[in-house]
N, C-alpha and C. Protein backbone atom coordinates (compact mmCIF):
# COMPACT_ATOMS: atom_id res chain seq x y z
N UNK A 1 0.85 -1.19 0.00
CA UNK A 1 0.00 0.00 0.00
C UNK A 1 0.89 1.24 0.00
N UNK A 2 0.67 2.03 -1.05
CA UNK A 2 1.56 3.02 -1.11
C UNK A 2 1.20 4.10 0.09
N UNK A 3 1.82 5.09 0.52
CA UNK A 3 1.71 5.91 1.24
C UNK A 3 2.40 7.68 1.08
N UNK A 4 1.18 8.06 0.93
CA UNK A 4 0.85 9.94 0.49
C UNK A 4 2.06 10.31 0.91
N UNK A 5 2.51 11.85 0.54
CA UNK A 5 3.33 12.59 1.36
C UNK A 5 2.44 13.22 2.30
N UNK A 6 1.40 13.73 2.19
CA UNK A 6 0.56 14.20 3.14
C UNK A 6 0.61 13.12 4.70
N UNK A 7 0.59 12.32 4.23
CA UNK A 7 0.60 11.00 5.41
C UNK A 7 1.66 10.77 5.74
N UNK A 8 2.62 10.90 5.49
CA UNK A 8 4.20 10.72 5.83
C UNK A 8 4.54 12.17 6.75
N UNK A 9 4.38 13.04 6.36
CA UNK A 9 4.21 14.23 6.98
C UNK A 9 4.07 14.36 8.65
N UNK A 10 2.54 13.68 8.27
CA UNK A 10 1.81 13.65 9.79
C UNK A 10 2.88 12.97 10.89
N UNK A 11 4.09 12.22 10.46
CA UNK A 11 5.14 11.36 11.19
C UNK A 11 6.18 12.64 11.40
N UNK A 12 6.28 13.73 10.91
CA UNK A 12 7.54 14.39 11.33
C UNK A 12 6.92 15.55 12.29
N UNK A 13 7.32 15.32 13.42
CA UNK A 13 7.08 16.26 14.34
C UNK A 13 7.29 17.82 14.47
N UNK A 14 7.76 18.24 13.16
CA UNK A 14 8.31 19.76 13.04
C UNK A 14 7.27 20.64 12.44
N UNK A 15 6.78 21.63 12.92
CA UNK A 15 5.92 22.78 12.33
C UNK A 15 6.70 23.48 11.35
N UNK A 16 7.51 23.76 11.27
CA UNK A 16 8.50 25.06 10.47
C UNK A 16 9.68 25.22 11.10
N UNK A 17 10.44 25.99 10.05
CA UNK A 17 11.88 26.34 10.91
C UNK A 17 11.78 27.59 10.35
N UNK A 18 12.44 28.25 11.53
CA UNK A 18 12.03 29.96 11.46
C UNK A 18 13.45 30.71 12.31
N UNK A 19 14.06 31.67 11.51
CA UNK A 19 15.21 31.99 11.95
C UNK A 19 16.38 30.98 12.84
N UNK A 20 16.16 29.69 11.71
CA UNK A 20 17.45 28.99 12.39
C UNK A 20 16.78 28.29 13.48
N UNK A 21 15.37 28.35 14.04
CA UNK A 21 14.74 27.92 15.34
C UNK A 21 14.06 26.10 14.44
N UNK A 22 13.84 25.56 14.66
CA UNK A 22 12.93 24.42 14.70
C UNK A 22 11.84 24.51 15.43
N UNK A 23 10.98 24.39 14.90
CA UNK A 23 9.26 24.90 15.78
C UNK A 23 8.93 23.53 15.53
N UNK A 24 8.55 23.27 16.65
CA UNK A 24 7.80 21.73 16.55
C UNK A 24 6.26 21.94 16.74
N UNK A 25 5.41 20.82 16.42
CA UNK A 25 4.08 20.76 16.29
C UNK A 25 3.43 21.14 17.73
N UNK A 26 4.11 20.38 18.81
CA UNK A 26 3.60 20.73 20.37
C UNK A 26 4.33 22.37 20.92
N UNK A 27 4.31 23.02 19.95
CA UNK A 27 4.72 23.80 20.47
C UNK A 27 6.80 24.42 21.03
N UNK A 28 7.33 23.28 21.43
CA UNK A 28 8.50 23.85 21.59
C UNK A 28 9.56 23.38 20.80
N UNK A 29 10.65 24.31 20.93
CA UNK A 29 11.59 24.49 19.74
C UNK A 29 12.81 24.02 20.27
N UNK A 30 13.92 23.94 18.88
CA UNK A 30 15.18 23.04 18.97
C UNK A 30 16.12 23.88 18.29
N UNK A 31 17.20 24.29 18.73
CA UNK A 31 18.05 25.04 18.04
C UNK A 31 19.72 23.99 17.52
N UNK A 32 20.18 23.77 16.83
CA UNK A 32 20.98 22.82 16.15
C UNK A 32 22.71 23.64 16.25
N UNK A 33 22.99 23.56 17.04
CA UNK A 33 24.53 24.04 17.06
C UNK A 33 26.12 22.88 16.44
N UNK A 34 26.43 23.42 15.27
CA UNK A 34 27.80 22.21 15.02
C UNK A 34 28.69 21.94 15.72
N UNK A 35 29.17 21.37 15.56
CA UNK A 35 30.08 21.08 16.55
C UNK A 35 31.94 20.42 15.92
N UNK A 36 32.94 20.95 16.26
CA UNK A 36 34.16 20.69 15.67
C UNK A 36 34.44 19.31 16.39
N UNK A 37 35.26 18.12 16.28
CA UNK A 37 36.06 16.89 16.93
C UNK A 37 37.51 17.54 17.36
N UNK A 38 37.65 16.85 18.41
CA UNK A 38 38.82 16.67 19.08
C UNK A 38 39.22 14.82 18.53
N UNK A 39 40.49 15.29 18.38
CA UNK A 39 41.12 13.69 18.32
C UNK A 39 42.01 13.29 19.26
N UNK A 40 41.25 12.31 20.14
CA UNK A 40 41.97 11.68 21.42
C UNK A 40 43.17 11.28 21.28
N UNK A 41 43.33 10.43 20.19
CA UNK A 41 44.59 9.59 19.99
C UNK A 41 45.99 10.20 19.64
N UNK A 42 45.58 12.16 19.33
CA UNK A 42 46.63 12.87 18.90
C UNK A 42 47.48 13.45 20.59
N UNK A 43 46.37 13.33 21.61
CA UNK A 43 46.97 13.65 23.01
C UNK A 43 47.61 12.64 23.93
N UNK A 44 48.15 13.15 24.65
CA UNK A 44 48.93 11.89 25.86
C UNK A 44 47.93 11.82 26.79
N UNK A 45 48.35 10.85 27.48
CA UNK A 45 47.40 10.11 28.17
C UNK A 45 46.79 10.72 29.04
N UNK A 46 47.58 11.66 30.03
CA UNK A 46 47.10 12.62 31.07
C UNK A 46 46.17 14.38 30.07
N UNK A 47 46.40 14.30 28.88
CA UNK A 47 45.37 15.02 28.34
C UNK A 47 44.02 14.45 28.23
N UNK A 48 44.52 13.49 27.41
CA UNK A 48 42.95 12.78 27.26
C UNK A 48 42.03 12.53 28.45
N UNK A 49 42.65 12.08 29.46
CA UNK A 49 41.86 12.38 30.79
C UNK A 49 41.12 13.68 30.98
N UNK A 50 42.17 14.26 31.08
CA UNK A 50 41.71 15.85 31.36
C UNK A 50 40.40 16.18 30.21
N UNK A 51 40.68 16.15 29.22
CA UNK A 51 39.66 16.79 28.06
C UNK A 51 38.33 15.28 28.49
N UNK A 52 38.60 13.96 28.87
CA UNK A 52 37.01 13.50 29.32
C UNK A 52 36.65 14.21 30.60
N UNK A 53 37.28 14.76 31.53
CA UNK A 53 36.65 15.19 32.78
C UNK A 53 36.05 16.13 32.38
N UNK A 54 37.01 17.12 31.92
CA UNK A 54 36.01 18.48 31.67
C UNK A 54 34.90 18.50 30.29
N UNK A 55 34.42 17.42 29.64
CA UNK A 55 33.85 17.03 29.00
C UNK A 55 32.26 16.69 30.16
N UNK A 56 33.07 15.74 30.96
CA UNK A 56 32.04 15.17 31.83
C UNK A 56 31.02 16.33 32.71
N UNK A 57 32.16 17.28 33.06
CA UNK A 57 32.10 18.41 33.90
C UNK A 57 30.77 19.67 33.48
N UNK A 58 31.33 19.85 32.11
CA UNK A 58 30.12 20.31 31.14
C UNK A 58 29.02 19.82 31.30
N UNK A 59 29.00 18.31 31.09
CA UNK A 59 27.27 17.49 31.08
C UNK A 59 26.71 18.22 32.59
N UNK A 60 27.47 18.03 32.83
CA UNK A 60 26.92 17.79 34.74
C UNK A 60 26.52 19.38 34.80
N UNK A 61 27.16 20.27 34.20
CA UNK A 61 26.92 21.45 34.59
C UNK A 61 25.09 21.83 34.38
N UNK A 62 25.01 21.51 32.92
CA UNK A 62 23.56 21.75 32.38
C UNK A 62 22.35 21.46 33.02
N UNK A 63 21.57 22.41 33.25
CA UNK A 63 20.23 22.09 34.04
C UNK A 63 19.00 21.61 33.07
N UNK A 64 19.41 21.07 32.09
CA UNK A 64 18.58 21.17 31.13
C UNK A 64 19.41 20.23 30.02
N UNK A 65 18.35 19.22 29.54
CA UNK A 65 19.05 17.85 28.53
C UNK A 65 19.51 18.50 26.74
N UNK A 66 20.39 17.60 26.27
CA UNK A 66 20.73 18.42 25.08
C UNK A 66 20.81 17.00 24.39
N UNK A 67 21.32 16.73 22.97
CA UNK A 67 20.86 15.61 22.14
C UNK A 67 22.29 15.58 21.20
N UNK A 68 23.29 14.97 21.34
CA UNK A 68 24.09 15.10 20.55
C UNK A 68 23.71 13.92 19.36
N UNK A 69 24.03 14.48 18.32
CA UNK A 69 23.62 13.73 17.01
C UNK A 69 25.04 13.39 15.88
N UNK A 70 25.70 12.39 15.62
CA UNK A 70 26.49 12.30 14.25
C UNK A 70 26.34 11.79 13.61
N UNK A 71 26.49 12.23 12.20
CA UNK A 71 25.93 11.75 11.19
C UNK A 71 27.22 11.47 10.31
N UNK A 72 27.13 10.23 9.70
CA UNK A 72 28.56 9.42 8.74
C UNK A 72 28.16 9.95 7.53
N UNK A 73 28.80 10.72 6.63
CA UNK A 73 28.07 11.18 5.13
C UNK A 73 29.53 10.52 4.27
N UNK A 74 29.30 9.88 2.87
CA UNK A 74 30.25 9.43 2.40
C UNK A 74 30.13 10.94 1.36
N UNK A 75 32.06 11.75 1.32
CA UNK A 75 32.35 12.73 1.12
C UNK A 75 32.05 12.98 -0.47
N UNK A 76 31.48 14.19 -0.80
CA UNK A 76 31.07 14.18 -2.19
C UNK A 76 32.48 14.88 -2.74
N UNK A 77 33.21 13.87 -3.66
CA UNK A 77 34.83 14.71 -4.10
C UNK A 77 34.44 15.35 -5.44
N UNK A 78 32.97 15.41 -5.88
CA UNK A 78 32.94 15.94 -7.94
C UNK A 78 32.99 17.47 -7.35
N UNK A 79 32.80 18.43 -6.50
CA UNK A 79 33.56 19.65 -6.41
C UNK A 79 35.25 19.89 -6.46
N UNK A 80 35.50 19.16 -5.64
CA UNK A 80 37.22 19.22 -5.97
C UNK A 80 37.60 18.85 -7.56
N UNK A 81 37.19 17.45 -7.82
CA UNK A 81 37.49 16.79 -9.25
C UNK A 81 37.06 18.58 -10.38
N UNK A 82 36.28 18.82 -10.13
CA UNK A 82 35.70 19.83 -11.32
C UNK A 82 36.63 20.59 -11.03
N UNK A 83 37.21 21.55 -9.39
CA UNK A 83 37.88 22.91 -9.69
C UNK A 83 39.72 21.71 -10.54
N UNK A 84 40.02 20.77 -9.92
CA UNK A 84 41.02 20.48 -10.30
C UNK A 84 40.67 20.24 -12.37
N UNK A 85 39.75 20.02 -12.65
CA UNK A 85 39.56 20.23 -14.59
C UNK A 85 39.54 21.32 -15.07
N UNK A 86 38.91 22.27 -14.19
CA UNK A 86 39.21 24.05 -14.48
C UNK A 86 40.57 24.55 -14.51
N UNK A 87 41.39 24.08 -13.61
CA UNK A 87 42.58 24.37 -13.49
C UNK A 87 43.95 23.71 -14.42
N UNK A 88 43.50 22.70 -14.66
CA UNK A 88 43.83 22.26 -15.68
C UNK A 88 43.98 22.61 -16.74
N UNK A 89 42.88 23.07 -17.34
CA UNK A 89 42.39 23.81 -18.81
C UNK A 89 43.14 24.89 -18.77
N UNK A 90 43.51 25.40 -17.82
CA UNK A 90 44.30 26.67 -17.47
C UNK A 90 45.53 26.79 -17.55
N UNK A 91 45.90 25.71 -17.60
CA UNK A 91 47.94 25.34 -17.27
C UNK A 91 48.05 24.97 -18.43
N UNK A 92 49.40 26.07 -18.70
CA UNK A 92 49.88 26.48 -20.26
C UNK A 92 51.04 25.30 -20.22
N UNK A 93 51.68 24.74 -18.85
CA UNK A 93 52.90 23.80 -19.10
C UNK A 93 52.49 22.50 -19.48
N UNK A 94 52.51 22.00 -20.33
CA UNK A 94 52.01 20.32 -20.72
C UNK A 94 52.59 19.67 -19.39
N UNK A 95 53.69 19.39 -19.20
CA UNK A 95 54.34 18.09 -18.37
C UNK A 95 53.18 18.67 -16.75
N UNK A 96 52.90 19.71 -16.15
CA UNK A 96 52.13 19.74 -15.30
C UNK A 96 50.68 19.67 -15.75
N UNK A 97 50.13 19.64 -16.96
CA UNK A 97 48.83 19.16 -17.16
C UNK A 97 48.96 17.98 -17.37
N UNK A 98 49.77 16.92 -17.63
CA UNK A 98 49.38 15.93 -17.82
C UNK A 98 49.65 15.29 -16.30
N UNK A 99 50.70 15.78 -15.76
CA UNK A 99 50.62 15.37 -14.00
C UNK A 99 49.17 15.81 -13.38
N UNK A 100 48.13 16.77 -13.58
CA UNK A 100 47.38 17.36 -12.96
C UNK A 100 46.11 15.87 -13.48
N UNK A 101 46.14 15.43 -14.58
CA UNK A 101 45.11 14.82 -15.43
C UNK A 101 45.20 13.34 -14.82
N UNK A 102 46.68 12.82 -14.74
CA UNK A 102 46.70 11.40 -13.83
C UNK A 102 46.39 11.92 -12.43
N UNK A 103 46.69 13.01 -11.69
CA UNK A 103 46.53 12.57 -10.57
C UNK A 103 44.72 12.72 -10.28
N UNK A 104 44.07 13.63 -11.66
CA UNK A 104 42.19 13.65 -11.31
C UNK A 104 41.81 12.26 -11.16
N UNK A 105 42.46 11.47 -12.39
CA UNK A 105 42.14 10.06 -12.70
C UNK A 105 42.37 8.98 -11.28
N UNK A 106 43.59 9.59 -10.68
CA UNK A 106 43.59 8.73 -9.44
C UNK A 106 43.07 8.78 -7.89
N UNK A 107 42.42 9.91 -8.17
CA UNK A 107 41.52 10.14 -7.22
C UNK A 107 40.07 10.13 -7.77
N UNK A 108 39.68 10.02 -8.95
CA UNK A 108 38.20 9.40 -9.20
C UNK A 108 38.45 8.19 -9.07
N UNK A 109 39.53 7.75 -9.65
CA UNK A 109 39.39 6.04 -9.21
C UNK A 109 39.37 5.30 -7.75
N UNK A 110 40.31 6.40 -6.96
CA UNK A 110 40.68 5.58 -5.24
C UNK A 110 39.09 6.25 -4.98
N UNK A 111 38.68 7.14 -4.86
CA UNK A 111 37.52 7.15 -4.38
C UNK A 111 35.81 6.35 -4.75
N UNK A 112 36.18 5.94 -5.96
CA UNK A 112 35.19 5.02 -6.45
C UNK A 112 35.22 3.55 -5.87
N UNK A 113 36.71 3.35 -5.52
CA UNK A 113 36.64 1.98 -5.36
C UNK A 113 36.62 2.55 -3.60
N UNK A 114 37.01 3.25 -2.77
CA UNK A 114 37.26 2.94 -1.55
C UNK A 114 35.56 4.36 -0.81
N UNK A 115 34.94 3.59 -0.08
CA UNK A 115 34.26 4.78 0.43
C UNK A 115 34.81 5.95 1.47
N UNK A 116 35.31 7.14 0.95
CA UNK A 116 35.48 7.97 1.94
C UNK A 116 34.55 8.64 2.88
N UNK A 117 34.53 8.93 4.63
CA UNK A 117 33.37 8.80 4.90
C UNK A 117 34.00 10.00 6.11
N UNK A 118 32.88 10.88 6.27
CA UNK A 118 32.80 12.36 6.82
C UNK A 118 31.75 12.06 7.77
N UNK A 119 32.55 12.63 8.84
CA UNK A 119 31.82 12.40 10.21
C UNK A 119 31.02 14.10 10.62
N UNK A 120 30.16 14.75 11.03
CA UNK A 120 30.02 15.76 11.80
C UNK A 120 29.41 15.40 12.67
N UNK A 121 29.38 16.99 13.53
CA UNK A 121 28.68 16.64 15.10
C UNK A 121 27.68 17.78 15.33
N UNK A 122 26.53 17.31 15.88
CA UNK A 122 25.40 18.44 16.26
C UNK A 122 24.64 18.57 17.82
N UNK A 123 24.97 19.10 18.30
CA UNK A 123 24.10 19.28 19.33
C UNK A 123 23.04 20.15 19.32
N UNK A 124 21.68 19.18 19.71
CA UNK A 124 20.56 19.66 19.33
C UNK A 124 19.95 19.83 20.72
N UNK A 125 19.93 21.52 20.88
CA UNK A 125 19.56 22.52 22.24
C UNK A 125 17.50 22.70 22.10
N UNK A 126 16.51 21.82 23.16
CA UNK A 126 15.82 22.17 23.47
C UNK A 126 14.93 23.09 23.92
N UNK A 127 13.98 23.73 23.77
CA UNK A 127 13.54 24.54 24.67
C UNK A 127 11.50 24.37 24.92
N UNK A 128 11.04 24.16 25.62
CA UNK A 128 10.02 24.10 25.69
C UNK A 128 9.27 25.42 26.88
N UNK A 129 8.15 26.24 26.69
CA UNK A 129 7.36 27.14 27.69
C UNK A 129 6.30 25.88 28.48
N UNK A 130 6.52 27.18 29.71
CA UNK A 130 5.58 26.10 30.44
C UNK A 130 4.24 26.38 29.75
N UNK A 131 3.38 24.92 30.43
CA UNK A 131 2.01 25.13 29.82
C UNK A 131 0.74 26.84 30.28
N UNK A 132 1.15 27.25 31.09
CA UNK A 132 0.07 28.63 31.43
C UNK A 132 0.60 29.26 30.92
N UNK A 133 2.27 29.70 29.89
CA UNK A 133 2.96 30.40 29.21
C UNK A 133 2.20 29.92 27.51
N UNK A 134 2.16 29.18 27.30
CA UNK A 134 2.06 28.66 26.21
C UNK A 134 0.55 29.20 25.66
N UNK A 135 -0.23 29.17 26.54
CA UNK A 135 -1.72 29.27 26.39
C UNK A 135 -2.14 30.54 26.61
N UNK A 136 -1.23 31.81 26.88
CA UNK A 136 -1.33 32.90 26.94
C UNK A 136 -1.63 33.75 28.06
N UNK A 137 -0.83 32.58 29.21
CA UNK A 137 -0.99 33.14 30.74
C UNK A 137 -2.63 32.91 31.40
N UNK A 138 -2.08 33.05 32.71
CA UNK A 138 -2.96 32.69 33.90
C UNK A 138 -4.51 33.58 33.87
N UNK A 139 -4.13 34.65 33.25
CA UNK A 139 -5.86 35.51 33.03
C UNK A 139 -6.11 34.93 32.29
N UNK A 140 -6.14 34.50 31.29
CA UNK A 140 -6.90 34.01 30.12
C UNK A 140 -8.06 32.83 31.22
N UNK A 141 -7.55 31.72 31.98
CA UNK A 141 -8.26 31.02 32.72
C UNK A 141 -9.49 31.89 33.24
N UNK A 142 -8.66 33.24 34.22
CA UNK A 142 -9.59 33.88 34.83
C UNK A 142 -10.97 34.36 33.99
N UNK A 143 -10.26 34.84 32.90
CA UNK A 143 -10.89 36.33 32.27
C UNK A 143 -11.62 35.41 31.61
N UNK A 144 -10.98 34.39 30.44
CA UNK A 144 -11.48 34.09 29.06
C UNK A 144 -11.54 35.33 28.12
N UNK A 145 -10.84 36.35 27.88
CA UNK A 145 -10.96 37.08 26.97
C UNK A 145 -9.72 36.15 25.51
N UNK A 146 -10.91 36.58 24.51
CA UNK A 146 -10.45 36.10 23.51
C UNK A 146 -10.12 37.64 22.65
N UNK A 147 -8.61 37.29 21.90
CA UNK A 147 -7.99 38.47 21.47
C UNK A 147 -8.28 38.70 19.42
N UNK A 148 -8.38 39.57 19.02
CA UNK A 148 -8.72 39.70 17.66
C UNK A 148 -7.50 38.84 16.86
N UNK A 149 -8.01 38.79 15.48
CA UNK A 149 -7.25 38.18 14.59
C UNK A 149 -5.56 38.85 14.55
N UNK A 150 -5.55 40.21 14.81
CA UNK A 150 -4.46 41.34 14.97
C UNK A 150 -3.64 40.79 16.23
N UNK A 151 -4.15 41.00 17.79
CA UNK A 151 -3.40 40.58 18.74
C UNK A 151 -3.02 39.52 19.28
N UNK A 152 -3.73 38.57 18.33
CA UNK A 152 -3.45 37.02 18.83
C UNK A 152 -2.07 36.81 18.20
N UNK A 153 -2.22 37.84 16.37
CA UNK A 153 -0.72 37.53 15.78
C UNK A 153 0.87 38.12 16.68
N UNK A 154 0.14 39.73 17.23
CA UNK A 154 0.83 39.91 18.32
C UNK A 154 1.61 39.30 19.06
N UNK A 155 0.44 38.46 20.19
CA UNK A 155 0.92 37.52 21.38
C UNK A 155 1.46 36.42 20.40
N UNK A 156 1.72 35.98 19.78
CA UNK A 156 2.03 34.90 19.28
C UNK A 156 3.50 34.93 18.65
N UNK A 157 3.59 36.44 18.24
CA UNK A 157 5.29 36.94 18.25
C UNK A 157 5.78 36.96 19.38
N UNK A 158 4.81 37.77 20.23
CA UNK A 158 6.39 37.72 21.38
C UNK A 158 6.41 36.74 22.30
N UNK A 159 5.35 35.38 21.98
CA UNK A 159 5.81 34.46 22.51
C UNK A 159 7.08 33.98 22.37
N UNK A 160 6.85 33.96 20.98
CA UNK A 160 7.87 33.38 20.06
C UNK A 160 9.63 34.11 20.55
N UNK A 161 9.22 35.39 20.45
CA UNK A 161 10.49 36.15 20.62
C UNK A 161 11.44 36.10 22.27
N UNK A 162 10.21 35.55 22.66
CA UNK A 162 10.34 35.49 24.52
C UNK A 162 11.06 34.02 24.41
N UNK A 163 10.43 33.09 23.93
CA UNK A 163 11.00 31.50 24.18
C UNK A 163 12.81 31.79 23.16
N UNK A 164 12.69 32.36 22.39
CA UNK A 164 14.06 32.59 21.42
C UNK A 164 14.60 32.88 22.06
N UNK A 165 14.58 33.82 22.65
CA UNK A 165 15.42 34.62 24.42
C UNK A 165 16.09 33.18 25.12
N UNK A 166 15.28 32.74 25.73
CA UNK A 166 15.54 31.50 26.53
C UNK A 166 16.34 30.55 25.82
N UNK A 167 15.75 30.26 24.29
CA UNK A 167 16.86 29.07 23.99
C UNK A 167 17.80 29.71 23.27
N UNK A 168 18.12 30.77 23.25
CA UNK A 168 19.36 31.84 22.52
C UNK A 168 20.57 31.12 23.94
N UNK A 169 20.10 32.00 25.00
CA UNK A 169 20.89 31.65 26.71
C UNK A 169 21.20 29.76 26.25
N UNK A 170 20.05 29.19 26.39
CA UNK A 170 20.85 27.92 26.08
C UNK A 170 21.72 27.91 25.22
N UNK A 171 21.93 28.02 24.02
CA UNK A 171 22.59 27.68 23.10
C UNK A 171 24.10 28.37 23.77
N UNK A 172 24.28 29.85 24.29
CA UNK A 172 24.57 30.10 24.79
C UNK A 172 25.81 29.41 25.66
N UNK A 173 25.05 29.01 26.84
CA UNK A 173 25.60 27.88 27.53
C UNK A 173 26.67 26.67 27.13
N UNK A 174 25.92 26.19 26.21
CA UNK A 174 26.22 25.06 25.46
C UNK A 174 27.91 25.14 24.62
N UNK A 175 27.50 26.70 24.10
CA UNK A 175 28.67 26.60 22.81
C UNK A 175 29.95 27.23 24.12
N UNK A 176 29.48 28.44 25.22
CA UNK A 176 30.94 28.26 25.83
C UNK A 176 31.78 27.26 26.61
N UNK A 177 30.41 26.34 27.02
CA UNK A 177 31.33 25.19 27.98
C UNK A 177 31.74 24.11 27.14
N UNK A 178 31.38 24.18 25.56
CA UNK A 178 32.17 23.15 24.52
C UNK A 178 33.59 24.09 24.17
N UNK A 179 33.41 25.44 23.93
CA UNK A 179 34.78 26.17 23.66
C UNK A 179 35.91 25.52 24.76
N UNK A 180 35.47 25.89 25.83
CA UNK A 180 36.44 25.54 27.24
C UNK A 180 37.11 24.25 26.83
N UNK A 181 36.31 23.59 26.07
CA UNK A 181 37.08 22.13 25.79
C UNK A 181 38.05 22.17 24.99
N UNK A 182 37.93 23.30 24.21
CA UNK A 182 38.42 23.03 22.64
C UNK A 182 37.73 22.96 21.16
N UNK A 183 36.31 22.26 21.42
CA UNK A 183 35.33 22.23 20.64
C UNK A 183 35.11 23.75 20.07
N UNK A 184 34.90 23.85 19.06
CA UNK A 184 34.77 25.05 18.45
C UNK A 184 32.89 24.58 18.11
N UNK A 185 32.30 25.76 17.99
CA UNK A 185 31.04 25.96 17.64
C UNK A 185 30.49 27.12 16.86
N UNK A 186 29.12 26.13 16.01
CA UNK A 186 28.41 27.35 15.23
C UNK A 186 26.95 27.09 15.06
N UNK A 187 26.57 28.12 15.61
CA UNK A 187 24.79 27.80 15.21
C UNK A 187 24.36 27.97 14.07
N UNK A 188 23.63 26.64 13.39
CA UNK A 188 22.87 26.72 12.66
C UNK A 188 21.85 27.64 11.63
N UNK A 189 21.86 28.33 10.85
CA UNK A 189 21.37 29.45 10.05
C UNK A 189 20.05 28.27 9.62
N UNK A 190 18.45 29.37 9.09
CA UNK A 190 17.31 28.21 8.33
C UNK A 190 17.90 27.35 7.68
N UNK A 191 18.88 27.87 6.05
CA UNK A 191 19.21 27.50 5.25
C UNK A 191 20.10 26.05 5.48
N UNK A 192 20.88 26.01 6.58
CA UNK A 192 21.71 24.73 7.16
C UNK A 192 20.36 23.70 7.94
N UNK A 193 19.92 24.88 8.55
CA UNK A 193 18.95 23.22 9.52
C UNK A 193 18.34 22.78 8.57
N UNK A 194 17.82 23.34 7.32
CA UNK A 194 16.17 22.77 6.28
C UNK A 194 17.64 21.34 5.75
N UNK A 195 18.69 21.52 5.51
CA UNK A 195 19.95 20.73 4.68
C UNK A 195 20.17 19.63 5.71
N UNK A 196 20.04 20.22 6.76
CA UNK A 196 20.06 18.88 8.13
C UNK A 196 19.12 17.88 7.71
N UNK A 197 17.93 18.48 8.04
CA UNK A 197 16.66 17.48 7.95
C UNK A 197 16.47 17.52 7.00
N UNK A 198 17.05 17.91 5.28
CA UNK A 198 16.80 17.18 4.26
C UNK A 198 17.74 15.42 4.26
N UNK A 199 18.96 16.08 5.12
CA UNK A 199 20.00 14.97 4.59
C UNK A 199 19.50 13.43 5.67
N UNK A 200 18.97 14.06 6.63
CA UNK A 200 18.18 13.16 7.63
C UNK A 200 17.62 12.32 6.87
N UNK A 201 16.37 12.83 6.68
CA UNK A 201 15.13 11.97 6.08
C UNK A 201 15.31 11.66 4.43
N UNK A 202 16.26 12.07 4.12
CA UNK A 202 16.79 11.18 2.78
C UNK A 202 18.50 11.26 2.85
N UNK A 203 18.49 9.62 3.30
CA UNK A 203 19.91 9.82 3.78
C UNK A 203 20.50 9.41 2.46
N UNK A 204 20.43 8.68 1.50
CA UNK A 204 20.98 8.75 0.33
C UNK A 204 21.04 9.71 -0.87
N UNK A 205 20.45 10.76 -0.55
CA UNK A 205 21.28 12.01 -1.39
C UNK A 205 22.60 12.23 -0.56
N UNK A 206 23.45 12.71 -1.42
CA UNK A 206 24.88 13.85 -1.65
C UNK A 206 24.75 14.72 -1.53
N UNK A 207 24.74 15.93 -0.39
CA UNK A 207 24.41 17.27 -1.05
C UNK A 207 26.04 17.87 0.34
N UNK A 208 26.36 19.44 0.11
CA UNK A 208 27.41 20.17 0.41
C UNK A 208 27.24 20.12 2.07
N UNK A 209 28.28 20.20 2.68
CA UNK A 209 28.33 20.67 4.24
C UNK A 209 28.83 21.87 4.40
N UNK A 210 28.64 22.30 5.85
CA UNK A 210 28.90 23.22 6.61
C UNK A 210 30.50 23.18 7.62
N UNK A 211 30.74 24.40 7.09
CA UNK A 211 32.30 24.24 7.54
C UNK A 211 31.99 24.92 8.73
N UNK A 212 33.05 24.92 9.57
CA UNK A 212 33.51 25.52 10.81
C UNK A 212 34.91 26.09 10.28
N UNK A 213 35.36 27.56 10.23
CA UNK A 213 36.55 27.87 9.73
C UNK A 213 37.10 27.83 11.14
N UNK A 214 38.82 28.02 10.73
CA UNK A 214 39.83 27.94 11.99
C UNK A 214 40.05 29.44 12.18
């Protein structure tokens, strides 16, 4: 039995993504911060300790749960292969175009036969309002006043702008006690999270990543 996109839909828990925020259907949002690797095996032994404690130290600090996520992507090399054929076309010395032409050939070939495979890291920062926040505060119970088509859009921004506040501070949190480590960090822009959860839910496309510069 085949199955709609409309019906497939109803399975992903996300309302929209809106300035880099993830709006979920119940209401609360997820902000997606990258995250750089440390490589253990490049430190001595009394580092590597050190960088798990204060690793550990971080968790423990947070009053509030976070979701680390990595994802294995096998590396797309036809950007490199193409600028290295541009450059090519360009080089007036034969003996270095024809060195430039075996070495394209031997890297379309090692990479065809061997899978190269790209690791990143995401920590995905929560935030949920309480429920008498959510529903437009404690008078509304009292009063029941219902607000026009105009101020409901109102209250409904600066909900929005109020909970952003809160998980801004998280994210906050998050990216200086990963700096302290070493971890370098970057929050997520719309345009990167919609590329997240495209590459998610169709994990066999290829498509570009997000760098962290040094």
């Amino acid at each position: 039995m085949a199955i709609s996109a409309r019906g497939t839909q109803e399975f992903v828990p996300i309302q929209e993504v809106r300035d880099g925020i993830i709006i979920l259907k119940d209401g609360g949002m997820r902000a997606v911060v990258l995250a750089s690797s440390i490589n253990l095996s490049l430190k001595s032994s009394d580092e590597q300790i050190a960088t798990i404690r204060q690793f550990q130290t971080f968790l423990n600090s947070l009053d509030f749960s976070v979701q680390i996520l990595v994802q294995s992507r096998r590396l797309d090399i036809r950007p490199y292969l193409i600028l290295l054929e541009s450059r090519m076309k360009e080089q007036v010395e034969p003996l270095i175009k024809i060195q430039t032409k075996e070495y394209i050939e031997f890297v379309r070939n090692f990479t065809e036969a061997v899978a190269i495979m790209k690791k990143q890291f995401y920590v995905i920062i929560p935030y949920a309002a309480a429920p008498l926040s959510e529903q437009g505060g404690i008078g509304k119970y009292f009063f029941g006043k219902k607000n026009s088509s105009g101020d409901a859009k109102k209250d409904e921004t600066m909900r929005f702008e109020e909970k952003r506040n809160q998980l801004e501070q998280r994210v906050g949190v998050v990216s200086s006690g990963l700096n302290r480590i070493g971890v370098r960090t970057i929050g997520l822009g719309t345009e990167e999270v919609i590329e997240l959860l495209y590459k998610t839910f169709n994990p066999g496309e290829v498509t570009g990543s997000i760098k962290i510069e040094n």
